[in-house]
C-alpha atoms as a PDB file:
ATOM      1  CA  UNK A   1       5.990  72.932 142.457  1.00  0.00           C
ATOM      2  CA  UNK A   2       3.417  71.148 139.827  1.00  0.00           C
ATOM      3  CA  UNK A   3       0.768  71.438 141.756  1.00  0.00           C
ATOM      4  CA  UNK A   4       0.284  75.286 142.041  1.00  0.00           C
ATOM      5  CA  UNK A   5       0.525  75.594 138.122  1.00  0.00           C
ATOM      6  CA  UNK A   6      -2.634  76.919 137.040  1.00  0.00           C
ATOM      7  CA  UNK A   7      -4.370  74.418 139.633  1.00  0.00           C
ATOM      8  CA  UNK A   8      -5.266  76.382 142.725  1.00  0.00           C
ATOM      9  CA  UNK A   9      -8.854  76.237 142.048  1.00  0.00           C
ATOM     10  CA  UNK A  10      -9.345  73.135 140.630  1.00  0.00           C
ATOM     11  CA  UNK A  11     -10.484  70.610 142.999  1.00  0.00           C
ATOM     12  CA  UNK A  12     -10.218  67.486 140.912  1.00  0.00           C
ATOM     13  CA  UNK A  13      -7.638  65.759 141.047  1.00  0.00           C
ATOM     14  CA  UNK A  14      -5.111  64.631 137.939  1.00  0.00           C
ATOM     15  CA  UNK A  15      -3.522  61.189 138.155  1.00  0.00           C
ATOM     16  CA  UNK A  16       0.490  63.130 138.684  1.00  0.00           C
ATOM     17  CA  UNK A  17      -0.941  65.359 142.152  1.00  0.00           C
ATOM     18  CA  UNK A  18      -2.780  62.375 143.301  1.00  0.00           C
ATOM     19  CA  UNK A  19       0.846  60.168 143.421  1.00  0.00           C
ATOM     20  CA  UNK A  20       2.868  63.282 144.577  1.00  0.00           C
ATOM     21  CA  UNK A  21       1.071  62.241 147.915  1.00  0.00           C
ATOM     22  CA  UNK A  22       3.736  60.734 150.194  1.00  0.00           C
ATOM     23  CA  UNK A  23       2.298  58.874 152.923  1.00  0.00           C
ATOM     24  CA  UNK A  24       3.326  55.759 154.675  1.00  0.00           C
ATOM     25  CA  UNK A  25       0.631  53.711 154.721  1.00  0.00           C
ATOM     26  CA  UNK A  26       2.411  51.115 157.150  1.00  0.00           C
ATOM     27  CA  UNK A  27       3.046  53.604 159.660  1.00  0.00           C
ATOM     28  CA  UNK A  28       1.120  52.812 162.895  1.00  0.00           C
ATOM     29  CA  UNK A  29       0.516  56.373 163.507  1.00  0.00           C
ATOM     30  CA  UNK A  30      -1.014  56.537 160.076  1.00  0.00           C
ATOM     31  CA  UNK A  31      -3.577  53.677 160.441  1.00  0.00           C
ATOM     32  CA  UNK A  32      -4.955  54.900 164.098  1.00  0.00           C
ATOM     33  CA  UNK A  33      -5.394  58.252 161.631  1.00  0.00           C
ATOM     34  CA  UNK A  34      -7.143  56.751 159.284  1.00  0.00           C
ATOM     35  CA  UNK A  35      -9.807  54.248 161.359  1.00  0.00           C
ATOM     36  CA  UNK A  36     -10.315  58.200 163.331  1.00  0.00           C
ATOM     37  CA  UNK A  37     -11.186  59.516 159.885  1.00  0.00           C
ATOM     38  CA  UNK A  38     -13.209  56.629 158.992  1.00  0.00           C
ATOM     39  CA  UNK A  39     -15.317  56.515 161.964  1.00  0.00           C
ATOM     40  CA  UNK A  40     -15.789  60.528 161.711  1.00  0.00           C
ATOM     41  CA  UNK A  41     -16.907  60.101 158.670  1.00  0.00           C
ATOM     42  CA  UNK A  42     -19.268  56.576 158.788  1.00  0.00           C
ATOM     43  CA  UNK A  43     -21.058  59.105 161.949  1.00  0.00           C
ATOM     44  CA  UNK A  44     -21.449  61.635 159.893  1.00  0.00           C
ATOM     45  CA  UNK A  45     -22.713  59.663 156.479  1.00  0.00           C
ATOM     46  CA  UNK A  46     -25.490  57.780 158.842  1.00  0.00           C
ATOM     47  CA  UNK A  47     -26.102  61.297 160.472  1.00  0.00           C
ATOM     48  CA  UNK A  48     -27.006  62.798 156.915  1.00  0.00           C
ATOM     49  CA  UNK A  49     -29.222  59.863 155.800  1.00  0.00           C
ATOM     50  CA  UNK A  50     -31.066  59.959 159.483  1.00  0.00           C
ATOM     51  CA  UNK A  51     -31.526  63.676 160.570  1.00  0.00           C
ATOM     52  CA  UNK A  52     -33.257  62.410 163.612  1.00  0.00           C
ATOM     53  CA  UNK A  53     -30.312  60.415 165.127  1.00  0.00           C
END
């Protein structure tokens, strides 16, 4: 596969890997995934600017 050529430890991303990502977006399934992933991460981005909270 392309993507294990020489790339294992690279963690940015070239324009070819990021389109070899097959996802569809219209899915239902795929959308409750992503508001989940959203929200995790909107907690955890207010969490990191207010330690307190």
């Amino acid at each position: 596969s392309q993507l294990s050529a020489g790339k294992a430890g690279s963690a940015k991303k070239t324009e070819d890997e990021e389109e070899e990502i097959d996802i569809d977006l219209t899915a239902p399934e795929t959308e409750k995934a992503a508001l989940a992933i959203q929200g995790k991460f909107r907690r955890f981005q207010k969490r990191k600017k207010d330690p307190s909270s």
